[in-house]
C-alpha atoms as a PDB file:
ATOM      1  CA  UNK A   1     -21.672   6.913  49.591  1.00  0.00           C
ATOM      2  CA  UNK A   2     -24.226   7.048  46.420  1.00  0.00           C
ATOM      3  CA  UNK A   3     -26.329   4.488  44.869  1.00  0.00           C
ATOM      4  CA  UNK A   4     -23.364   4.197  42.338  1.00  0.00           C
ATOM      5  CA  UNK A   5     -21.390   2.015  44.921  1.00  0.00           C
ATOM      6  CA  UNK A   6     -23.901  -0.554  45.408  1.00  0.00           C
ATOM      7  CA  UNK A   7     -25.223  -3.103  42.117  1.00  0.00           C
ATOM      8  CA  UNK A   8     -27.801  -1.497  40.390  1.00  0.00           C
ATOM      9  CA  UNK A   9     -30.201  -4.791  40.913  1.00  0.00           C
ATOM     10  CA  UNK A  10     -29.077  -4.016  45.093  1.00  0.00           C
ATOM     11  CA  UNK A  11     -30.110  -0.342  44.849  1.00  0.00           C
ATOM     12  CA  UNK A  12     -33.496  -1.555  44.006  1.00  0.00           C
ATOM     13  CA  UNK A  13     -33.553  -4.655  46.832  1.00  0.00           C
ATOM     14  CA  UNK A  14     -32.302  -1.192  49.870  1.00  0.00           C
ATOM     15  CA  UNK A  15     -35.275   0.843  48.316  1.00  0.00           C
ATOM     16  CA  UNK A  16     -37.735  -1.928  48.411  1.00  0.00           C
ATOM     17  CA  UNK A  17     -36.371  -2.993  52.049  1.00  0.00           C
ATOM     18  CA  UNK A  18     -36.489   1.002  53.184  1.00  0.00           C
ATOM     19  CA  UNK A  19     -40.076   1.940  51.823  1.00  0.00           C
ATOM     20  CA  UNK A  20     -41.214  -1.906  53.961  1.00  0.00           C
ATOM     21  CA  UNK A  21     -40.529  -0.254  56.885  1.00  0.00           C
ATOM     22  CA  UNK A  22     -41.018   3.758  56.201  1.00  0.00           C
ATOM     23  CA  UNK A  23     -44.852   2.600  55.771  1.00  0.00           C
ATOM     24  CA  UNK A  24     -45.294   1.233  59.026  1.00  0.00           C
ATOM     25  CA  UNK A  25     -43.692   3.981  61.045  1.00  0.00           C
ATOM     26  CA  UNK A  26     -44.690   7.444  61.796  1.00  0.00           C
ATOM     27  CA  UNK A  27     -41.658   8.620  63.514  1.00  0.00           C
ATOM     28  CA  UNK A  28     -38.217   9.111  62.371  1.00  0.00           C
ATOM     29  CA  UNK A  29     -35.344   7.897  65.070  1.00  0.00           C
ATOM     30  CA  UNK A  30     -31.582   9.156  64.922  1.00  0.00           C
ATOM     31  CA  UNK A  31     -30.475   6.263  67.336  1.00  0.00           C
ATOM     32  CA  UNK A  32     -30.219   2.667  66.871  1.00  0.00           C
ATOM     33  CA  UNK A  33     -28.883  -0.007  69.207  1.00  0.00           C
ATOM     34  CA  UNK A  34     -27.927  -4.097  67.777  1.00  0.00           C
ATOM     35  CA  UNK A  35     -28.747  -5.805  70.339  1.00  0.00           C
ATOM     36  CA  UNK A  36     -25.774  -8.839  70.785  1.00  0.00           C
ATOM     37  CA  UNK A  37     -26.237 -12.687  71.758  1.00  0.00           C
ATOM     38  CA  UNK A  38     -29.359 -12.706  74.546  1.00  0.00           C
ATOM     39  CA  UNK A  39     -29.124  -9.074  74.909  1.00  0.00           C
ATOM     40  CA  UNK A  40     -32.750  -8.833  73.026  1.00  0.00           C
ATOM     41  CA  UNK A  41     -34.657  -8.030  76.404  1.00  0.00           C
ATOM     42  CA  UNK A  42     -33.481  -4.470  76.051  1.00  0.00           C
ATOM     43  CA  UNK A  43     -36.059  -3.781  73.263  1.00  0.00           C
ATOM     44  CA  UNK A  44     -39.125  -5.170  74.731  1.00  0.00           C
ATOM     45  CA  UNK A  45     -38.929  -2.627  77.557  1.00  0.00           C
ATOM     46  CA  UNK A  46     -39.445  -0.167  74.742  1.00  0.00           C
ATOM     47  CA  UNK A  47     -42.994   2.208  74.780  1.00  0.00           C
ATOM     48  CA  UNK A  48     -45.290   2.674  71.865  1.00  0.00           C
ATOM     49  CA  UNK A  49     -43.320  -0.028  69.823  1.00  0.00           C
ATOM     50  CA  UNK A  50     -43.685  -1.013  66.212  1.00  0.00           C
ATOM     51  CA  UNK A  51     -42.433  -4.402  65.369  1.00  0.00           C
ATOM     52  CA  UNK A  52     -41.436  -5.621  61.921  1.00  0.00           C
ATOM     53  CA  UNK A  53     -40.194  -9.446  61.021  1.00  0.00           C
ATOM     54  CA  UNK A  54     -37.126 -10.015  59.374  1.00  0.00           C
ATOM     55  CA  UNK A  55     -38.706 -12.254  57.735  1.00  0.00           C
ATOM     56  CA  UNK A  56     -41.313  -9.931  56.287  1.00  0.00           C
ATOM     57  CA  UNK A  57     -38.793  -7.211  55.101  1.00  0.00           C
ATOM     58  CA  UNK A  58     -38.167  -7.356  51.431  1.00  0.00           C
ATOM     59  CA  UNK A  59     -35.155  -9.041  50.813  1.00  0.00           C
ATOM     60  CA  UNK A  60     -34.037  -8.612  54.214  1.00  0.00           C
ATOM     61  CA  UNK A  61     -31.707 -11.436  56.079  1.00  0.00           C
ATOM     62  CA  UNK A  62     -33.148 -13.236  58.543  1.00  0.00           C
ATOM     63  CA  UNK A  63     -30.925 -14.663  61.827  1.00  0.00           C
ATOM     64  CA  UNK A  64     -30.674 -18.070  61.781  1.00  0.00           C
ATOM     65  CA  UNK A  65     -29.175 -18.095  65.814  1.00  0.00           C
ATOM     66  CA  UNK A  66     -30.606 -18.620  69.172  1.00  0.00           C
ATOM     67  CA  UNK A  67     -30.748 -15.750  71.068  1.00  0.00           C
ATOM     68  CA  UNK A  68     -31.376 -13.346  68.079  1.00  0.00           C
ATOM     69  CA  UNK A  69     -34.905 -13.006  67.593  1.00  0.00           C
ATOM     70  CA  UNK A  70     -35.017 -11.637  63.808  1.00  0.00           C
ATOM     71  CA  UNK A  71     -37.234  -8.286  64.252  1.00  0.00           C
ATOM     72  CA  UNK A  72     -36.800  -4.483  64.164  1.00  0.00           C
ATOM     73  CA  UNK A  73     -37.905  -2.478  66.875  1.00  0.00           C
ATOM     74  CA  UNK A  74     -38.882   1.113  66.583  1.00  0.00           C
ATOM     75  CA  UNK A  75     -40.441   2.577  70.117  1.00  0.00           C
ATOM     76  CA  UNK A  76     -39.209   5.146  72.685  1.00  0.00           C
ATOM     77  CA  UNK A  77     -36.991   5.178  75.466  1.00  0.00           C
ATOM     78  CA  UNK A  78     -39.210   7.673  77.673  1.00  0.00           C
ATOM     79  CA  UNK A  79     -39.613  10.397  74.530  1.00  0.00           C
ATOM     80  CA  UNK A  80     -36.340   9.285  72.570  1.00  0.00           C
ATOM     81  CA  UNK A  81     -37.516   7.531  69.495  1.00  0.00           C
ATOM     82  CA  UNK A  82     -35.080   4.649  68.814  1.00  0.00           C
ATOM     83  CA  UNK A  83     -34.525   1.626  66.130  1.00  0.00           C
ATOM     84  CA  UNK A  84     -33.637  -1.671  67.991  1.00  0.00           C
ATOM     85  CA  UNK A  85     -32.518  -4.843  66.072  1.00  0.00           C
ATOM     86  CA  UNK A  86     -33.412  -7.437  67.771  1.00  0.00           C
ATOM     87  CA  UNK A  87     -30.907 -10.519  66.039  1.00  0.00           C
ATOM     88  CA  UNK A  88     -28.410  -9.674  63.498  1.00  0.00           C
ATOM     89  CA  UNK A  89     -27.221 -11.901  60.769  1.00  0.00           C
ATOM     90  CA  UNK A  90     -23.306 -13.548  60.553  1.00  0.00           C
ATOM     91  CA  UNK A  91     -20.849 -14.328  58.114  1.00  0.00           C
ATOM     92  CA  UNK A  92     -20.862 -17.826  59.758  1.00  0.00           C
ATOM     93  CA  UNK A  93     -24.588 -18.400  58.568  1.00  0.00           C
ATOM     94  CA  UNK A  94     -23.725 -18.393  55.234  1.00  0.00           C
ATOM     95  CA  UNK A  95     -24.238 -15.034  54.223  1.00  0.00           C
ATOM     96  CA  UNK A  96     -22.154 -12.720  52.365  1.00  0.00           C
ATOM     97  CA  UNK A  97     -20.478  -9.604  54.064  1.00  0.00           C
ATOM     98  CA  UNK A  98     -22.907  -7.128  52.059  1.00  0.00           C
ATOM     99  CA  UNK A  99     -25.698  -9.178  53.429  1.00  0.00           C
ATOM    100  CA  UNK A 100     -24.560  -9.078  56.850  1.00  0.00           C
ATOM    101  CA  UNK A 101     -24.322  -5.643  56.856  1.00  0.00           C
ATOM    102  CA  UNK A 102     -27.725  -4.477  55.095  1.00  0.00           C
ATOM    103  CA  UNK A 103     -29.709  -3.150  58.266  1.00  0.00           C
ATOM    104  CA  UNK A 104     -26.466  -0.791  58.362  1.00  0.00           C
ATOM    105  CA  UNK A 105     -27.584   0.661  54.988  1.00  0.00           C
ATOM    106  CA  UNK A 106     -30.793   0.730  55.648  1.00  0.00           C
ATOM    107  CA  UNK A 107     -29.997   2.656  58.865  1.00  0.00           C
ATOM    108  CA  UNK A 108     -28.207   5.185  56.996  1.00  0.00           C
ATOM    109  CA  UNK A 109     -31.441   5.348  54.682  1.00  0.00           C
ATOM    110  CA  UNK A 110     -33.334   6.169  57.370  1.00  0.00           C
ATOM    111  CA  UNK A 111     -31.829   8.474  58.597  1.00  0.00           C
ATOM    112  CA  UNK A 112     -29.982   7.191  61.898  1.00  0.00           C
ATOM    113  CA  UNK A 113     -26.980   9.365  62.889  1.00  0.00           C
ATOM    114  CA  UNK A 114     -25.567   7.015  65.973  1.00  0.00           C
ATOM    115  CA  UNK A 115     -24.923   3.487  66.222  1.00  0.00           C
ATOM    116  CA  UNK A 116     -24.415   1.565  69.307  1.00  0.00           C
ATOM    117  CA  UNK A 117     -23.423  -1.789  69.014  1.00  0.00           C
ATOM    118  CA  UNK A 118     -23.454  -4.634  71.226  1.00  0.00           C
ATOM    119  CA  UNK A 119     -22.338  -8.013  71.476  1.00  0.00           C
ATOM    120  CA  UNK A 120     -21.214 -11.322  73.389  1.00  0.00           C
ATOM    121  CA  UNK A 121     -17.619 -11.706  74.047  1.00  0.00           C
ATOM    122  CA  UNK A 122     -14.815 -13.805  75.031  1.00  0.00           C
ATOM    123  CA  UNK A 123     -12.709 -12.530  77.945  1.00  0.00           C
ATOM    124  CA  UNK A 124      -9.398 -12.813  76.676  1.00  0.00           C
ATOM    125  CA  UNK A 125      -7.653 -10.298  78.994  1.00  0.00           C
ATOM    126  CA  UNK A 126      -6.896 -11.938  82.328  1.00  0.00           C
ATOM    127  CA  UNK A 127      -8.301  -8.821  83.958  1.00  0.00           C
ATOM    128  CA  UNK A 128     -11.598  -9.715  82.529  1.00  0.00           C
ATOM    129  CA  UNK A 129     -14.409 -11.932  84.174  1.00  0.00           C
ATOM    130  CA  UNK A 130     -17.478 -13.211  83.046  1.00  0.00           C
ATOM    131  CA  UNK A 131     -20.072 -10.344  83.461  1.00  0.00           C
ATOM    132  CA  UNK A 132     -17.872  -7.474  82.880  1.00  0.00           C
ATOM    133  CA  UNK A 133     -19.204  -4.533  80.394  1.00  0.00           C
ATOM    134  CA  UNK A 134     -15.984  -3.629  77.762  1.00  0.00           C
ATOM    135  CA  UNK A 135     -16.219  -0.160  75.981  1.00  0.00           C
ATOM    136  CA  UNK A 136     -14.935  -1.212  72.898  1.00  0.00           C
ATOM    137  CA  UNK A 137     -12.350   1.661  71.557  1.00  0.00           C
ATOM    138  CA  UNK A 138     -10.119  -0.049  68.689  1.00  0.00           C
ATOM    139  CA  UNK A 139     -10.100  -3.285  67.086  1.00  0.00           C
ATOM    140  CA  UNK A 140      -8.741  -6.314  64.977  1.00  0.00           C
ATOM    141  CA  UNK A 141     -10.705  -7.935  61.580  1.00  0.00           C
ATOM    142  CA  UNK A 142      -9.798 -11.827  61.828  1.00  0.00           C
ATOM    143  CA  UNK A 143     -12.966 -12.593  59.591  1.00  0.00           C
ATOM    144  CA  UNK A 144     -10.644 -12.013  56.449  1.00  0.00           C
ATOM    145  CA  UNK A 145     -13.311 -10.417  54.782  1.00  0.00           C
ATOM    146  CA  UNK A 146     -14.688  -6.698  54.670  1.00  0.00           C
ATOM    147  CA  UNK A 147     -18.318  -5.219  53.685  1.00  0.00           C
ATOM    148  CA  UNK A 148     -16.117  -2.067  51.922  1.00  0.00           C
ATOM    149  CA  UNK A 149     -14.829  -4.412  49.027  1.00  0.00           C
ATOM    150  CA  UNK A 150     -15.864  -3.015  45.674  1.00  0.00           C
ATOM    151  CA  UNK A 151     -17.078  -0.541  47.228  1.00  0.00           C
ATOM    152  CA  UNK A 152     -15.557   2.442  44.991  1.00  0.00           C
ATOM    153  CA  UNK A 153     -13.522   4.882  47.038  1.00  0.00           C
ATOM    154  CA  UNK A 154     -14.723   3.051  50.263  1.00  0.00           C
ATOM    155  CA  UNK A 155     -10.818   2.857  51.098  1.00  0.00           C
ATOM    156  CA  UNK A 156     -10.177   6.170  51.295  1.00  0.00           C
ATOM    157  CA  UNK A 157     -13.560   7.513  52.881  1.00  0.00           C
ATOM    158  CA  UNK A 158     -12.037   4.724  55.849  1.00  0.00           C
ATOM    159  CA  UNK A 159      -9.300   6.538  55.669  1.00  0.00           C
ATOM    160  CA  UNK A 160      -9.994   9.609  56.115  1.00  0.00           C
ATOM    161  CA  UNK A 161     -12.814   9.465  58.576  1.00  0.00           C
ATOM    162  CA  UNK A 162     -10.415   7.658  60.820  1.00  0.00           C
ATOM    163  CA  UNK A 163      -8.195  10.764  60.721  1.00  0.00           C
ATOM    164  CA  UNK A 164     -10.881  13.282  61.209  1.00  0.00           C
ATOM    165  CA  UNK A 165     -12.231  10.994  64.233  1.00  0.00           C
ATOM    166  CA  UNK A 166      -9.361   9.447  65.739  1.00  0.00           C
ATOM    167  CA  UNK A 167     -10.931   5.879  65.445  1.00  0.00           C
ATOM    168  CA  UNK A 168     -13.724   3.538  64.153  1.00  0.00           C
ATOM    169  CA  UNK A 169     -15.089   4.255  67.402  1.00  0.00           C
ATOM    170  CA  UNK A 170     -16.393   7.580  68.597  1.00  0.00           C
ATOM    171  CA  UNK A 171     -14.098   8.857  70.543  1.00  0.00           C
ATOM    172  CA  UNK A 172     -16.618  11.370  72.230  1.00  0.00           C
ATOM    173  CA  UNK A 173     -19.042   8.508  73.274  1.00  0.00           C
ATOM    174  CA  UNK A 174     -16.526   6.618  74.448  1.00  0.00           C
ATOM    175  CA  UNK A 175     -15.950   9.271  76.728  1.00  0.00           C
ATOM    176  CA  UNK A 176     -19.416   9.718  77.370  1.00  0.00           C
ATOM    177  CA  UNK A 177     -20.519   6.169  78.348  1.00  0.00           C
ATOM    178  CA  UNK A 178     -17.491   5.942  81.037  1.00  0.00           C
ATOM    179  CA  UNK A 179     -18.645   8.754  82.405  1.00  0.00           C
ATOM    180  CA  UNK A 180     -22.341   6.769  82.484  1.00  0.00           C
ATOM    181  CA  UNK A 181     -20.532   4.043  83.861  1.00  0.00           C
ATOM    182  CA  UNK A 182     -18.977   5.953  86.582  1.00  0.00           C
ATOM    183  CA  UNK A 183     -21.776   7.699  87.793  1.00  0.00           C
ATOM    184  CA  UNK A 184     -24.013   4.246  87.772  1.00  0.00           C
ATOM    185  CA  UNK A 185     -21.322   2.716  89.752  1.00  0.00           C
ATOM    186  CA  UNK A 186     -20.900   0.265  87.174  1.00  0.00           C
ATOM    187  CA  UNK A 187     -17.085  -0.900  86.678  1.00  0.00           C
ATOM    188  CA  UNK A 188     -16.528  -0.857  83.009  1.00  0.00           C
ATOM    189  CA  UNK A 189     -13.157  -2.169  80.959  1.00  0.00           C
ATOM    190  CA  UNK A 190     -11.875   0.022  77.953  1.00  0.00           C
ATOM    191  CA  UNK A 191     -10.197  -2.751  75.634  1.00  0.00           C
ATOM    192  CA  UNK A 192      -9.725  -3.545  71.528  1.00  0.00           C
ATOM    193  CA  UNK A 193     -12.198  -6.644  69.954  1.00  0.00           C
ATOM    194  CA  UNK A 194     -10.539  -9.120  68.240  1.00  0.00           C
ATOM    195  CA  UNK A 195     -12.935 -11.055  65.385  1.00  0.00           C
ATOM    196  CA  UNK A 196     -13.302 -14.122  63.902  1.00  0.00           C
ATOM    197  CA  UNK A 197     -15.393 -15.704  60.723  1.00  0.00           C
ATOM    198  CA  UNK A 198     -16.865 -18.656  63.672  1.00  0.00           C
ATOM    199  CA  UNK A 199     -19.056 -20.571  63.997  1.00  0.00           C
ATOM    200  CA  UNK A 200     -16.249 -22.842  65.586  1.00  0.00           C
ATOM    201  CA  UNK A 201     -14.718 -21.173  68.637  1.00  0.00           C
ATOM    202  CA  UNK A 202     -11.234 -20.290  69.067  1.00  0.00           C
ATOM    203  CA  UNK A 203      -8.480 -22.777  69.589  1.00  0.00           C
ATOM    204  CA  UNK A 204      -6.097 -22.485  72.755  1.00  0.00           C
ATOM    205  CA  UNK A 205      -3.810 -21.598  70.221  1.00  0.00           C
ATOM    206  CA  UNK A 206      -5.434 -18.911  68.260  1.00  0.00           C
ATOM    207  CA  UNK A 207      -6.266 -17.509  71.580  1.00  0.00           C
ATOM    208  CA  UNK A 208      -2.924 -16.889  72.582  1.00  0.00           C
ATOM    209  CA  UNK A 209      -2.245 -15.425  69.488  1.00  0.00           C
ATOM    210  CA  UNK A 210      -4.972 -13.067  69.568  1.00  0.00           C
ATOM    211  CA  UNK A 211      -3.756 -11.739  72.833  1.00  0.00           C
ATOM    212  CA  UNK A 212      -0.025 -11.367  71.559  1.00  0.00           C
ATOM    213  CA  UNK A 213      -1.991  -9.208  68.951  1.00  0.00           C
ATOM    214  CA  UNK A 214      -3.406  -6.747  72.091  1.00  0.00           C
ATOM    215  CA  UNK A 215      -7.229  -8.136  72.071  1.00  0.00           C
ATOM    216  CA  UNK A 216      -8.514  -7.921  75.425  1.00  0.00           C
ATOM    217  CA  UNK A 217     -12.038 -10.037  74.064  1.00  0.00           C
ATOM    218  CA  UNK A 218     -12.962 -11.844  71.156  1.00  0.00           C
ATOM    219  CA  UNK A 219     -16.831 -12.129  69.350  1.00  0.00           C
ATOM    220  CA  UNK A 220     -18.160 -13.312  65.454  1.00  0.00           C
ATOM    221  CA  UNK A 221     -19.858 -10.067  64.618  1.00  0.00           C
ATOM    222  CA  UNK A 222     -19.608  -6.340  65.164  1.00  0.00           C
ATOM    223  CA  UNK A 223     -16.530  -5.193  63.153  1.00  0.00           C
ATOM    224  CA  UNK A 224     -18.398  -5.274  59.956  1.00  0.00           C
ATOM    225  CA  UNK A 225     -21.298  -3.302  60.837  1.00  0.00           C
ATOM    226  CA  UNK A 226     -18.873  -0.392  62.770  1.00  0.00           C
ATOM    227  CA  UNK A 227     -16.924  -0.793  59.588  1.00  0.00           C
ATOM    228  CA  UNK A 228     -19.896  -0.155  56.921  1.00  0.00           C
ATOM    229  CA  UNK A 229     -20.663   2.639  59.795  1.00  0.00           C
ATOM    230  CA  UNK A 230     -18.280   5.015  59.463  1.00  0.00           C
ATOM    231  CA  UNK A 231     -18.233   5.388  56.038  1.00  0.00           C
ATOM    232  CA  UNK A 232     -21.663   6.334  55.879  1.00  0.00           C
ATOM    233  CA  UNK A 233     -21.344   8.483  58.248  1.00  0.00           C
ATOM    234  CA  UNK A 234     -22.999   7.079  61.385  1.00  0.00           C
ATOM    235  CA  UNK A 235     -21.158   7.944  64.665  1.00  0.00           C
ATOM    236  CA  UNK A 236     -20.474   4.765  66.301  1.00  0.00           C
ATOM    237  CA  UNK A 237     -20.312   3.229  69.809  1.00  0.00           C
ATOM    238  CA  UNK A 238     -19.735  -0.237  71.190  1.00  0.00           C
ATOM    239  CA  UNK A 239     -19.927  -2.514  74.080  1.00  0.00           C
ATOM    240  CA  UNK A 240     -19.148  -6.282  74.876  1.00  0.00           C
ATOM    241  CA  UNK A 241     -20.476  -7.784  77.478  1.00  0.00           C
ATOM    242  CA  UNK A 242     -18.174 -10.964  78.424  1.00  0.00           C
ATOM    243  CA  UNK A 243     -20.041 -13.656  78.982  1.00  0.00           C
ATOM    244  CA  UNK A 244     -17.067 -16.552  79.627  1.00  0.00           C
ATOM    245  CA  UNK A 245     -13.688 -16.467  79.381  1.00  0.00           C
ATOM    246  CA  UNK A 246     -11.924 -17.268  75.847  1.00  0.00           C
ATOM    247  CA  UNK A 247     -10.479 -20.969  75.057  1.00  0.00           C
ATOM    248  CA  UNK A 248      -7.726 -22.180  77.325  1.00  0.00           C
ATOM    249  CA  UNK A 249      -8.078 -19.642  80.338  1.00  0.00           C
ATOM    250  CA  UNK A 250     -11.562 -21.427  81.816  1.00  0.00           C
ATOM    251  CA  UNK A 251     -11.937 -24.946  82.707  1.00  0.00           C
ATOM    252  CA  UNK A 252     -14.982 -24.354  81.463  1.00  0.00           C
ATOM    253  CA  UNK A 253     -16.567 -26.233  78.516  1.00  0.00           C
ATOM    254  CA  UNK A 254     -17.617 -23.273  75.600  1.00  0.00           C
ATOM    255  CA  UNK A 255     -21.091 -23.312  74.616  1.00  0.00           C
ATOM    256  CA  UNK A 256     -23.826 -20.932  73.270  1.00  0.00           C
ATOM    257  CA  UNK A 257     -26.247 -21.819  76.330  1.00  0.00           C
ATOM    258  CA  UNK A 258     -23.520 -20.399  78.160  1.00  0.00           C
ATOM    259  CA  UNK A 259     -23.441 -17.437  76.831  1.00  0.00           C
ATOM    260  CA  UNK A 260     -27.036 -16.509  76.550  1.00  0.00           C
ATOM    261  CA  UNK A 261     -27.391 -17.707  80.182  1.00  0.00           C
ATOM    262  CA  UNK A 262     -24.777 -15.066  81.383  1.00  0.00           C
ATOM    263  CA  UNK A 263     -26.427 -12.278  79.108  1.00  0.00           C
ATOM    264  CA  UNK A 264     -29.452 -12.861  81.365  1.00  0.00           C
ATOM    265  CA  UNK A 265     -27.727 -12.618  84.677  1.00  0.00           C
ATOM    266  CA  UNK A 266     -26.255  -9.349  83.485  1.00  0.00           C
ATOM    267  CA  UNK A 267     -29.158  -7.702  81.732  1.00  0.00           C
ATOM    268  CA  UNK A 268     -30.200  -5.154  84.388  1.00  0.00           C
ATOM    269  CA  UNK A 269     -26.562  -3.369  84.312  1.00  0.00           C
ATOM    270  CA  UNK A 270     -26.505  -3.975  80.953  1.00  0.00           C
ATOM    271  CA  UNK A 271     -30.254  -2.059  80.153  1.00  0.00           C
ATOM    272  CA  UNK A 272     -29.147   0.286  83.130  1.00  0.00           C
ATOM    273  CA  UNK A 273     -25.936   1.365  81.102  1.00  0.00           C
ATOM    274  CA  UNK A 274     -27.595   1.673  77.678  1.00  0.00           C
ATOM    275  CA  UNK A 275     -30.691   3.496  78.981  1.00  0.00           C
ATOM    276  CA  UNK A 276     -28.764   6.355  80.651  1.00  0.00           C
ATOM    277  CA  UNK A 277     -26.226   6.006  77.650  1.00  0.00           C
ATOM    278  CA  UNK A 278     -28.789   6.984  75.314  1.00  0.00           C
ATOM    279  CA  UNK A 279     -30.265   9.587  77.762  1.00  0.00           C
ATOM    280  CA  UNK A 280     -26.917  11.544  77.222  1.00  0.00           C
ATOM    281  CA  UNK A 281     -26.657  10.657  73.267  1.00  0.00           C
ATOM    282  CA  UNK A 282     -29.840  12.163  72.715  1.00  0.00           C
ATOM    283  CA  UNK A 283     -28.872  15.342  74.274  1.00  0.00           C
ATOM    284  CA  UNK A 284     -26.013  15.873  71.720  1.00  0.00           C
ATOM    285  CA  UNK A 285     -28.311  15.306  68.628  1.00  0.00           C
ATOM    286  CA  UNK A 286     -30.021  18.062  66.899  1.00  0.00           C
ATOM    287  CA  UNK A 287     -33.430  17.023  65.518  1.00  0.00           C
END
């Protein structure tokens, strides 16, 4: 994808966001991790770190949502170099898809080559339970919007990089992080991510729906960024951690304290998975 797909007045806004942060690093990564709802932690664990504000990033959106702390993270992983963002931005804040979705342009700026992408999700599969790590390898847009519109030949490049690749998701990672999983010990589901616009969670209703659809978890974020992803070319991976059961199959009451609260309790097999996930990453990337 060129600068002729994006506004002229946007190309400008990227370049101005891009050369921000080029001037404050002296290392170039080829990973980068979005850290989900209270999933943050993983970045501060990070060596030799450089961290940059949102909020000081030219034209860059800034989370308005507990539990995403609005900075970029660029430190190492032992001697990987990695980009961490630490709070993304949703549709349900008020901002557009194309806003959403700018740290995944200025990724591909940058030069990153893999995405992996986290998040807080519902359990919607009765197999589920709070706590439980889902490799996420399809899923379905419910936001009823897309960052690829008026995008010129964005269609087609979706097209065809989901036959060349199977799926949104890489198929190869996918592979790879079970077999992380497995030798960790840690008990991970394979299942499709159903999305919604939010803020307002799911009715009972909706919920059954969504699982007549085949959605084994549900979340507010994600599917744009893996979407914007593949067409620029960044291999992409994802994983929900579900931190309460969807509308209608708890007795619990919903709440975003909830959900931050069980990100925390599962935070050490979460950072356990993504370390040695990255570990094995790494080793397929040519620098």
């Amino acid at each position: 994808m060129n600068n002729n797909s994006v506004a002229p007045k946007f190309v400008k806004q990227l370049r101005e966001s891009h050369d921000y942060i080029l001037a404050r690093l002296n290392f170039r990564p080829k990973i980068a991790i979005i850290l989900g709802s209270g999933l943050g932690d993983f970045a501060d664990a990070l060596l030799n770190k450089t961290i940059i504000s949102a909020a000081d990033i030219p034209h860059y959106p800034v989370s308005t949502v507990s539990g995403h702390q609005g900075k970029l993270v660029f430190g190492f992983q032992d001697k990987i170099p990695l980009m961490a963002v630490q709070g993304r931005t949703h549709f349900y804040e008020g901002l557009s898809f194309f806003k959403i979705t700018w740290v995944i342009r200025l990724m591909s700026r940058l030069g990153l080559e893999v995405l992996i992408v986290t998040n807080a999700a519902g359990g919607i599969n009765p197999d589920y339970q709070p706590g439980d790590l889902m490799v996420i390898k399809d899923h379905i847009n419910l936001m009823f919007g897309n960052p690829l519109i008026g995008i010129p030949g964005s269609s087609k490049s979706v097209e065809v990089k989901a036959q060349t690749r199977g799926k949104m998701y890489d198929e190869e990672y996918n592979q790879l992080i079970n077999r992380v999983g497995k030798a960790l010990n840690i008990q991970l589901k394979n299942g499709i991510l159903l999305a919604t616009s939010g803020p307002s969670y799911e009715t009972a209703a909706e919920i059954r729906m969504a699982r007549q659809f085949g959605a084994d978890a549900v979340s507010m974020s994600t599917i744009p960024e893996v979407l914007l992803a593949n067409v620029l070319d960044i291999r992409t991976v994802g994983i929900s951690l579900i931190t309460n059961m969807a509308t209608g199959l708890s007795s619990t009451i919903l709440s975003h304290s909830e959900v931050t609260s069980m990100a925390q309790r599962s935070k050490l097999k979460f950072q356990e998975l993504i370390s040695k996930t990255i570990e094995q990453i790494d080793g397929t990337i040519v620098y």
